[in-house]
Protein backbone atom coordinates (compact mmCIF):
# COMPACT_ATOMS: atom_id res chain seq x y z
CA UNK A 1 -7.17 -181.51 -27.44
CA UNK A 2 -3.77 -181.96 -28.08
CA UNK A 3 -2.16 -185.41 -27.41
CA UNK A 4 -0.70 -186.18 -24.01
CA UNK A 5 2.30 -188.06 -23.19
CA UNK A 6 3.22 -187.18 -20.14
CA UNK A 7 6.96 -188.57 -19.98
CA UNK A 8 9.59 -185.84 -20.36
CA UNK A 9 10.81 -182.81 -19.22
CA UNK A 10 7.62 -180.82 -17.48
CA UNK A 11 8.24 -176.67 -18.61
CA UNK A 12 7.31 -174.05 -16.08
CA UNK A 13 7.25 -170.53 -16.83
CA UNK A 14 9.09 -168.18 -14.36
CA UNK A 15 7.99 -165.00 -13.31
CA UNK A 16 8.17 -162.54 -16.10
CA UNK A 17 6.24 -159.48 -16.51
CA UNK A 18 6.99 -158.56 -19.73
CA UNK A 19 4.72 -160.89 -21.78
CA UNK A 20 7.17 -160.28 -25.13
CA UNK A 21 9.78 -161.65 -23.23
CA UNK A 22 8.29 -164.46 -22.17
CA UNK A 23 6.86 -165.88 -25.06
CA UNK A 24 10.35 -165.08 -26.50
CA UNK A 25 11.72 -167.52 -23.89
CA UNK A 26 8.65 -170.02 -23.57
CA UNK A 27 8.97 -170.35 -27.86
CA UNK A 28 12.25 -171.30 -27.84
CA UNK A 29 11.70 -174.13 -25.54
CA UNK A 30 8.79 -175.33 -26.86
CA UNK A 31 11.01 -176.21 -30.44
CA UNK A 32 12.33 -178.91 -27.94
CA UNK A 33 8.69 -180.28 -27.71
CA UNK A 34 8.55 -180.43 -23.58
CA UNK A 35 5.93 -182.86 -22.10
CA UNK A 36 3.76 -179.91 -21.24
CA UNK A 37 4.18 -176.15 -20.16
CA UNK A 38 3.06 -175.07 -17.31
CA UNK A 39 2.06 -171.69 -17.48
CA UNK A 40 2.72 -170.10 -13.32
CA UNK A 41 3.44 -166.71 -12.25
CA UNK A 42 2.70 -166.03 -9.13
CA UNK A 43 3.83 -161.64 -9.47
CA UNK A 44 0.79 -161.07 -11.98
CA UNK A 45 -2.55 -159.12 -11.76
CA UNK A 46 -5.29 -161.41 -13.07
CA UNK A 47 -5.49 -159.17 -16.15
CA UNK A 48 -2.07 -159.65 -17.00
CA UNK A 49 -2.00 -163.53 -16.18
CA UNK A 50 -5.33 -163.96 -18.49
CA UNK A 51 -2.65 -161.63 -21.28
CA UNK A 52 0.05 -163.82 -20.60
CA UNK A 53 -1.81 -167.07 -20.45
CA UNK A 54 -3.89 -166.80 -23.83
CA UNK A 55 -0.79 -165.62 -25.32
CA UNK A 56 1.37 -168.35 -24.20
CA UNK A 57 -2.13 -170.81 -25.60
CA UNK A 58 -1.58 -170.10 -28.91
CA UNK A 59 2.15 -170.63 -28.93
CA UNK A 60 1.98 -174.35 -27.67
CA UNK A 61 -0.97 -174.73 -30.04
CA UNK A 62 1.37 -173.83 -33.00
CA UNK A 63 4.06 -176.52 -31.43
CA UNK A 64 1.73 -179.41 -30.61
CA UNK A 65 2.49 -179.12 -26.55
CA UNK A 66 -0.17 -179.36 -24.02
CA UNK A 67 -0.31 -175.75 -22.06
CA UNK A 68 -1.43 -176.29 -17.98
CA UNK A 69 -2.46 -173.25 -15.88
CA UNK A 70 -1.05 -173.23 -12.17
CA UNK A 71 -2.99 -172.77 -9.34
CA UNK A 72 -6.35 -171.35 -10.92
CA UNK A 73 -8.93 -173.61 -12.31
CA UNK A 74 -11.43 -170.40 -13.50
CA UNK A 75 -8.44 -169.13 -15.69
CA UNK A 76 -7.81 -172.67 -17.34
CA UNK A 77 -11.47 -173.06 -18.18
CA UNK A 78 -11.84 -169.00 -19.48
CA UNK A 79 -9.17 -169.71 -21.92
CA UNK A 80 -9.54 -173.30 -23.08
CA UNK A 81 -6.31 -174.42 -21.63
CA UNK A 82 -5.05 -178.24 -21.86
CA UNK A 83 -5.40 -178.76 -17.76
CA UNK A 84 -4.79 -177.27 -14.96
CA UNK A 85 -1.78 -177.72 -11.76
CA UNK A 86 -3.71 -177.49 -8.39
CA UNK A 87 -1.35 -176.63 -4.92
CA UNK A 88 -2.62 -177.04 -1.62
CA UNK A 89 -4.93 -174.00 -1.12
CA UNK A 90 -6.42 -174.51 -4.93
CA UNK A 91 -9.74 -176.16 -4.79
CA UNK A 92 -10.98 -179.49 -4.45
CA UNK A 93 -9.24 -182.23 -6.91
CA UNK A 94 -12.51 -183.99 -7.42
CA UNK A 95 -14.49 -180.95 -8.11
CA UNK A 96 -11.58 -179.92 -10.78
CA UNK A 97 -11.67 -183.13 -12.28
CA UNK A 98 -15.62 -182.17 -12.98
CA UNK A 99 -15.35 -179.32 -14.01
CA UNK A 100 -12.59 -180.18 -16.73
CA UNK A 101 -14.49 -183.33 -17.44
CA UNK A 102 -12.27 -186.56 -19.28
CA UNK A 103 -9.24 -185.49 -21.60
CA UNK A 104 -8.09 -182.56 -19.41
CA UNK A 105 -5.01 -182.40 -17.43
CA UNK A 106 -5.43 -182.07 -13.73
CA UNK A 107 -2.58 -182.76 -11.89
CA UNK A 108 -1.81 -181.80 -8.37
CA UNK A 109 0.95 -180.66 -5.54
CA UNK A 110 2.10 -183.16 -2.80
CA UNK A 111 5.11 -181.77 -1.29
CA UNK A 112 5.96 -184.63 0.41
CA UNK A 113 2.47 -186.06 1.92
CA UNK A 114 1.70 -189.06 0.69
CA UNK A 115 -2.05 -189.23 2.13
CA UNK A 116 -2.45 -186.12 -0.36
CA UNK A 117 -0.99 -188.24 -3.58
CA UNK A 118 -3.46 -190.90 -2.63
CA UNK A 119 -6.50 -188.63 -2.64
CA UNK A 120 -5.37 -186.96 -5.61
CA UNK A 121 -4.96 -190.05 -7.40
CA UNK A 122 -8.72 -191.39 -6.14
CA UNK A 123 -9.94 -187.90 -7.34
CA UNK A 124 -8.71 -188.59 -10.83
CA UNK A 125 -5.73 -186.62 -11.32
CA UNK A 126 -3.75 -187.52 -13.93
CA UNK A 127 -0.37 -187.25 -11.94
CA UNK A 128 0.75 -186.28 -8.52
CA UNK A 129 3.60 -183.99 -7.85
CA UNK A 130 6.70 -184.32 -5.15
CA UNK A 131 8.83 -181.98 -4.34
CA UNK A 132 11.33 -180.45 -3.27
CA UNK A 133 13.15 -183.07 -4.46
CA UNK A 134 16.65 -180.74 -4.26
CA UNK A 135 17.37 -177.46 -2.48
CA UNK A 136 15.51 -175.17 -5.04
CA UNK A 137 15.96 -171.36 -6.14
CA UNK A 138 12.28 -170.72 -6.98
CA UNK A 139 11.41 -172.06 -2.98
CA UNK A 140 14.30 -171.77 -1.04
CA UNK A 141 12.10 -172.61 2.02
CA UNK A 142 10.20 -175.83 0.57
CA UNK A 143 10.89 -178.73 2.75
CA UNK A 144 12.31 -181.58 0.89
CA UNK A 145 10.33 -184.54 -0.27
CA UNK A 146 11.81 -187.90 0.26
CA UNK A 147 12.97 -189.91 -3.14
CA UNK A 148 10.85 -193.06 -2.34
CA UNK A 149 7.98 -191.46 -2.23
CA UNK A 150 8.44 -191.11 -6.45
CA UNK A 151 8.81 -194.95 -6.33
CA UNK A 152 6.27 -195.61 -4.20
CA UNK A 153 3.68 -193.51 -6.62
CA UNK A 154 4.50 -194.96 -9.73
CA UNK A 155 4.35 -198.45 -7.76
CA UNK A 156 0.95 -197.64 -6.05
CA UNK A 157 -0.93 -194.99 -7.50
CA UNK A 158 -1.66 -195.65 -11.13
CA UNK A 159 -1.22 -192.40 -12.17
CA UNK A 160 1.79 -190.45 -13.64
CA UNK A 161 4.02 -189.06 -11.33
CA UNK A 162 6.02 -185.69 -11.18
CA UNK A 163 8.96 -184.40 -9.27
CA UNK A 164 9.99 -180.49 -8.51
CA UNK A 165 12.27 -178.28 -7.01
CA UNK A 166 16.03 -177.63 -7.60
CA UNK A 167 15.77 -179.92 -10.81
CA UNK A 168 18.61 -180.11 -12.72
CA UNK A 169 20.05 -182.13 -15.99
CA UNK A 170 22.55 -183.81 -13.73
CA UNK A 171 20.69 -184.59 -10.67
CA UNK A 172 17.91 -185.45 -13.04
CA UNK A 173 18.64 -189.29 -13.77
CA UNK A 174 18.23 -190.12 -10.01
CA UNK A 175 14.50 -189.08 -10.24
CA UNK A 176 14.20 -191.06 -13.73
CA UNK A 177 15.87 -194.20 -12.13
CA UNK A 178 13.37 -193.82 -9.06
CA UNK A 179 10.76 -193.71 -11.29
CA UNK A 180 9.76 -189.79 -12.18
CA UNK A 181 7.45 -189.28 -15.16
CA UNK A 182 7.91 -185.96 -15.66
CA UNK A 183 10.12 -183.29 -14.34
CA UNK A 184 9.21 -179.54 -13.20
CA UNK A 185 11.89 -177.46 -14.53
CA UNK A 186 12.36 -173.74 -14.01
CA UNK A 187 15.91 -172.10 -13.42
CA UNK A 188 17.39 -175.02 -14.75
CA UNK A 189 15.76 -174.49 -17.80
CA UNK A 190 14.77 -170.76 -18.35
CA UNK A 191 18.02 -169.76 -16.99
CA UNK A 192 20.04 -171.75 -19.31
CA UNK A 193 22.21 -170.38 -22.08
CA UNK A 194 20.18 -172.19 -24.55
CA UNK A 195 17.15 -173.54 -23.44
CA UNK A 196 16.35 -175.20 -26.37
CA UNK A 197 19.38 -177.34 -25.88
CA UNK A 198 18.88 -177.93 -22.59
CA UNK A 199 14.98 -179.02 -22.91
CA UNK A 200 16.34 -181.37 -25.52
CA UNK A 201 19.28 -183.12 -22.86
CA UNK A 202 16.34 -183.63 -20.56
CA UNK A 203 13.80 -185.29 -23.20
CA UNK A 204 17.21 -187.74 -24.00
CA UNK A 205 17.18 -188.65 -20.32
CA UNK A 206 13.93 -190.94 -20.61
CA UNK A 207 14.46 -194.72 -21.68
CA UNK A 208 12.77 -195.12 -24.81
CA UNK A 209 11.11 -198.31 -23.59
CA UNK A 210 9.99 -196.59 -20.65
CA UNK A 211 6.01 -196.87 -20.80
């Protein structure tokens, strides 16, 4: 297994068919070493997300970063990912945890319910996600998560703790200061000129003293 940090700048693919492309994209920002990469496409066949995903494996083997598979446990296991991202609708937490057994990634959605952080975190997750955090392109419909629930996590939970949704390098301090872990980055990052550059800006966000 590759070793886990889980403090910086959180990559998530975006939707991209051609699986050229995005390993062309997903390389380039994994030179910035990003926390982890989340691999999540939610257009694919399961033929093409199995192509994609084993694909994008060996590319964050080659840079050292942890590679987590959205929303389907079977798929992380088939390939030997580093973890696995479980929504609402995505299994059981404590039967994931399992499954993976210790030194796997499991980490899990909470929108903005904090009864579901708290169940994730007694499951054994290793961090629990908020979000929307901002108005977000990927989910223009996501209702918005409130800041102190971030806080309140990190205070609380014992476990690492994520925020999502409309991300962006400027708007990204405020979730640092309230006490974000990691941050789920799409547009902000895929869409960027250079995403390279811009994975870097986020990974200089983090206080080096920050535990």
């Amino acid at each position: 297994m590759i070793e886990r940090t889980l403090r910086g700048v959180y990559a998530v693919t975006p939707d991209e068919p051609d699986t050229v492309r995005l390993l062309t994209q997903v390389e380039t920002v994994l030179c910035a070493r990003p926390a982890l990469l989340q691999y999540r496409n939610k257009t694919a066949t399961p033929e093409l997300r199995r192509v994609q995903a084993q694909a994008l494996l060996a590319a964050c083997r080659r840079a050292g970063v942890p590679l987590v598979i959205n929303d389907d446990l079977p798929l992380a296991l088939e390939i030997g990912a580093d973890g696995v991202h479980l929504g609402r609708d995505d299994g059981d937490p404590a039967l994931a945890r399992r499954r993976l057994g210790a030194g796997y990634i499991l980490g899990v959605s909470c929108y903005g319910e904090w009864a579901r952080a708290q169940a994730g975190a007694e499951a054994g997750v290793d961090y629990v996600a908020f979000g929307a955090m901002f108005a977000s392109p990927t989910k223009p419909l996501a209702a918005r998560a409130p800041l102190d629930l971030i806080t309140r996590a990190r205070r609380e939970l014992g476990v690492r703790v994520a925020a999502i949704g409309g991300i962006t390098v400027d708007n990204a301090p405020t979730l640092i200061d309230a006490g974000a872990d990691l941050l789920a980055v799409i547009t902000d990052l895929f869409g960027a000129a250079n995403p390279a550059a811009r994975a870097a800006a986020y990974a200089a966000l983090w206080p080096a003293s920050q535990d």
